[in-house]
C-alpha atoms as a PDB file:
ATOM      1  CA  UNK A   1     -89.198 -72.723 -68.379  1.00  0.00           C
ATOM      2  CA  UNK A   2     -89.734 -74.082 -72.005  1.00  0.00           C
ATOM      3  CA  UNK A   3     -86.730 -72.165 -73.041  1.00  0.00           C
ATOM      4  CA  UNK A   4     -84.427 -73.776 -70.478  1.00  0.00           C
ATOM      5  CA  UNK A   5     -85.770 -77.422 -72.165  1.00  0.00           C
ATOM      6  CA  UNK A   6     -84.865 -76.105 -75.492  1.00  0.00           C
ATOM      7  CA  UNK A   7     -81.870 -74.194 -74.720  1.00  0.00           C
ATOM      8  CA  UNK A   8     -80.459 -76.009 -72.180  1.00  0.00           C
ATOM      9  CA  UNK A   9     -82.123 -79.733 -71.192  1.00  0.00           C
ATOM     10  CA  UNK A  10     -82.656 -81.224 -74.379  1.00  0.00           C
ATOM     11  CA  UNK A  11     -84.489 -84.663 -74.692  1.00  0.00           C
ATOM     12  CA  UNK A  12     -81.092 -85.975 -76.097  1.00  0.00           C
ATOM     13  CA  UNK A  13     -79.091 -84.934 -73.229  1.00  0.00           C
ATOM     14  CA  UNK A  14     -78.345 -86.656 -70.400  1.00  0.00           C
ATOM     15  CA  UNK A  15     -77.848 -84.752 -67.207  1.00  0.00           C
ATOM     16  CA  UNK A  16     -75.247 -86.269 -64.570  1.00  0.00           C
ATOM     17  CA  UNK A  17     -74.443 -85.755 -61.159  1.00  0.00           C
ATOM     18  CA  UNK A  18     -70.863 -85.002 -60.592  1.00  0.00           C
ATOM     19  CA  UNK A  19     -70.306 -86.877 -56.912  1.00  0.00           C
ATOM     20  CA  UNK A  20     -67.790 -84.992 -54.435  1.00  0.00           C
ATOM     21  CA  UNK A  21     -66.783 -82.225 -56.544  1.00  0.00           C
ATOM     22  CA  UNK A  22     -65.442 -79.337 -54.979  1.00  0.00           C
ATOM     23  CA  UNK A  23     -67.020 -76.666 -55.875  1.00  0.00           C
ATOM     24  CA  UNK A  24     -65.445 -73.889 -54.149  1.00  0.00           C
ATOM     25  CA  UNK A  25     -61.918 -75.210 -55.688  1.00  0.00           C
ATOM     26  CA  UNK A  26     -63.121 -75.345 -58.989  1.00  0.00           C
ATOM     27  CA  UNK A  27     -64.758 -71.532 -58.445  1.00  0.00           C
ATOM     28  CA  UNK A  28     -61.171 -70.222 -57.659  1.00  0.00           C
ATOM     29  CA  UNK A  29     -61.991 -71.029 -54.162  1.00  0.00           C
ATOM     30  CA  UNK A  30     -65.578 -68.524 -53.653  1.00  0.00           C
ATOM     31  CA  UNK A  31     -68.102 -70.988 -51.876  1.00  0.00           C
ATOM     32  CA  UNK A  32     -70.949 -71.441 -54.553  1.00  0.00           C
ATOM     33  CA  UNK A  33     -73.000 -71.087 -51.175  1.00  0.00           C
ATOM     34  CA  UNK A  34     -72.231 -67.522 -50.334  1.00  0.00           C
ATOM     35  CA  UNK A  35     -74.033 -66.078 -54.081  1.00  0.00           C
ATOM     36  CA  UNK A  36     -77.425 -66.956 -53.439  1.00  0.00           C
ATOM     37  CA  UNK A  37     -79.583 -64.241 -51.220  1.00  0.00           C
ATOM     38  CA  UNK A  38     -79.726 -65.537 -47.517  1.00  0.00           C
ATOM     39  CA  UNK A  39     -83.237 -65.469 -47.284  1.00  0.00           C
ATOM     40  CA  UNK A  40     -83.777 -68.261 -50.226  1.00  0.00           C
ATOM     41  CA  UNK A  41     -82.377 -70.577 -48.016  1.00  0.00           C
ATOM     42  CA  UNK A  42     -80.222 -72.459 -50.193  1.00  0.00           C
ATOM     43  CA  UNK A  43     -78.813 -75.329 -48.234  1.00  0.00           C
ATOM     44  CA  UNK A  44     -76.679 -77.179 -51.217  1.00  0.00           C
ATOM     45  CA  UNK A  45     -74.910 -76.920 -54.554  1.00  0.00           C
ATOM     46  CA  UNK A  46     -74.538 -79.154 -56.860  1.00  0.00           C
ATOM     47  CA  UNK A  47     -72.487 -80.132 -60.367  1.00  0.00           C
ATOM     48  CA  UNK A  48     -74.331 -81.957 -63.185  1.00  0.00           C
ATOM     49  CA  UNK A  49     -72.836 -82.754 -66.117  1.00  0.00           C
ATOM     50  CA  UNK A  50     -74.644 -82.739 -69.844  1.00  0.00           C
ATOM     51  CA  UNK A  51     -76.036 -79.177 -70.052  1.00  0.00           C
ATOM     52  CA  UNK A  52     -76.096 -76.873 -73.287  1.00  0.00           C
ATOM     53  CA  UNK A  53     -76.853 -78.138 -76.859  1.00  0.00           C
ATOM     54  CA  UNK A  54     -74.454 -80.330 -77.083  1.00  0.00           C
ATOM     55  CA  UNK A  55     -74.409 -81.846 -73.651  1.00  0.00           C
ATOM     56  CA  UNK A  56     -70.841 -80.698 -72.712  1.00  0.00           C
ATOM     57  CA  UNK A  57     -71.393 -78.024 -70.831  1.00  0.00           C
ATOM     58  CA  UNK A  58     -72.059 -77.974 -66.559  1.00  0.00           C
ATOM     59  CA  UNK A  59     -74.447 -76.610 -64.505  1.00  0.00           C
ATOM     60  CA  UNK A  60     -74.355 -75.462 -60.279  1.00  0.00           C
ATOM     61  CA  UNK A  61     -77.878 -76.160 -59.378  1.00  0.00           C
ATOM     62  CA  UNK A  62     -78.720 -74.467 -55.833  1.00  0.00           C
ATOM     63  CA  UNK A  63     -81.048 -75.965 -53.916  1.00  0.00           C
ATOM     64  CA  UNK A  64     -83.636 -74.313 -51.046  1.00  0.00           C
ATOM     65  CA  UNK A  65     -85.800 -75.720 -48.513  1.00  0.00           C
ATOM     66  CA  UNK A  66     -89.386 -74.734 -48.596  1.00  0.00           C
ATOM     67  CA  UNK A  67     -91.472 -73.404 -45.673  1.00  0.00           C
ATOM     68  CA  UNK A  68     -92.995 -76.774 -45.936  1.00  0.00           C
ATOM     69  CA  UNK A  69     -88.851 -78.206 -45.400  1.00  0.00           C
ATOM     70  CA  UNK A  70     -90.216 -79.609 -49.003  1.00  0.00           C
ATOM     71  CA  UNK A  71     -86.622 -79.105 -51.228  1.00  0.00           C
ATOM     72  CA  UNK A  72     -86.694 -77.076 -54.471  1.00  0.00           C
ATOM     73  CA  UNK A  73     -84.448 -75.790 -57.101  1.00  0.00           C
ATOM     74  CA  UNK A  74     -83.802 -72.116 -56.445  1.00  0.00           C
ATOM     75  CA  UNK A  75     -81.628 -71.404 -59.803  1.00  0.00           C
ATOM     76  CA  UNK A  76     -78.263 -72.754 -61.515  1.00  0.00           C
ATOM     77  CA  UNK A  77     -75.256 -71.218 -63.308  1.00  0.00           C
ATOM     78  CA  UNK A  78     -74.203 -72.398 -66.155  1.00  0.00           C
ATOM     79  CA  UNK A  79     -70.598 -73.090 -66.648  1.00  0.00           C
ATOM     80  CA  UNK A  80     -70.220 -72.874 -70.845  1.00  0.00           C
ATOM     81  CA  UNK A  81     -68.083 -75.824 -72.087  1.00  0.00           C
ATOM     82  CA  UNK A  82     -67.861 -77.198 -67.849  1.00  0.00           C
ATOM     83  CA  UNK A  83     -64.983 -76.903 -65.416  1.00  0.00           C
ATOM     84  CA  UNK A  84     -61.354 -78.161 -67.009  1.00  0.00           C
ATOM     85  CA  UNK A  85     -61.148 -81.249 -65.199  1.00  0.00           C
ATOM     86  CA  UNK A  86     -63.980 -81.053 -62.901  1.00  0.00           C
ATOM     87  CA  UNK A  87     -64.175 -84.977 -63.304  1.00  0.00           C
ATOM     88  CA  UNK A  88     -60.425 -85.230 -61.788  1.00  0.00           C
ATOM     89  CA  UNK A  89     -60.943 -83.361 -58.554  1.00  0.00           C
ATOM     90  CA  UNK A  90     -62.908 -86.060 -56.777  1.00  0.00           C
ATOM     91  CA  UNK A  91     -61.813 -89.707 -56.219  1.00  0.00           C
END
């Protein structure tokens, strides 16, 4: 976990949530939600913007739902230098 803070989350960075992007269009249409194992239960993928050293590259985080139906972040894929016009595909 520290390496993903010093790798990839620095303090200087400042993570975003990209709102309505579609994910499966921007993955050459692959639903992010079919790559996770089935039993993780991963119920959602996300964009967020401001990954990487210098805050330009994006992340997919997948999220689970605990036994407890407490959410939790299963894992993420990075996408190097982010999606070419991620920001465009939602209005």
């Amino acid at each position: 976990m520290r390496d993903l803070f010093a790798d990839q989350l620095r303090t200087d960075n400042r993570l975003e949530l990209v709102k309505d992007a579609d994910l499966k269009t921007l993955m050459g249409e692959l639903d992010p939600l079919s790559l996770p194992r089935s039993e993780a239960d991963v119920s959602e993928a996300v964009l967020v913007t401001g990954w990487g050293k210098d805050g330009r590259d994006e992340a997919i985080l997948f999220i689970a739902c605990a036994p407890d139906n407490n959410l939790k972040w299963y894992g993420y894929i990075k996408i190097a230098g982010g999606f070419s016009g991620a920001r465009l595909v939602f209005q």
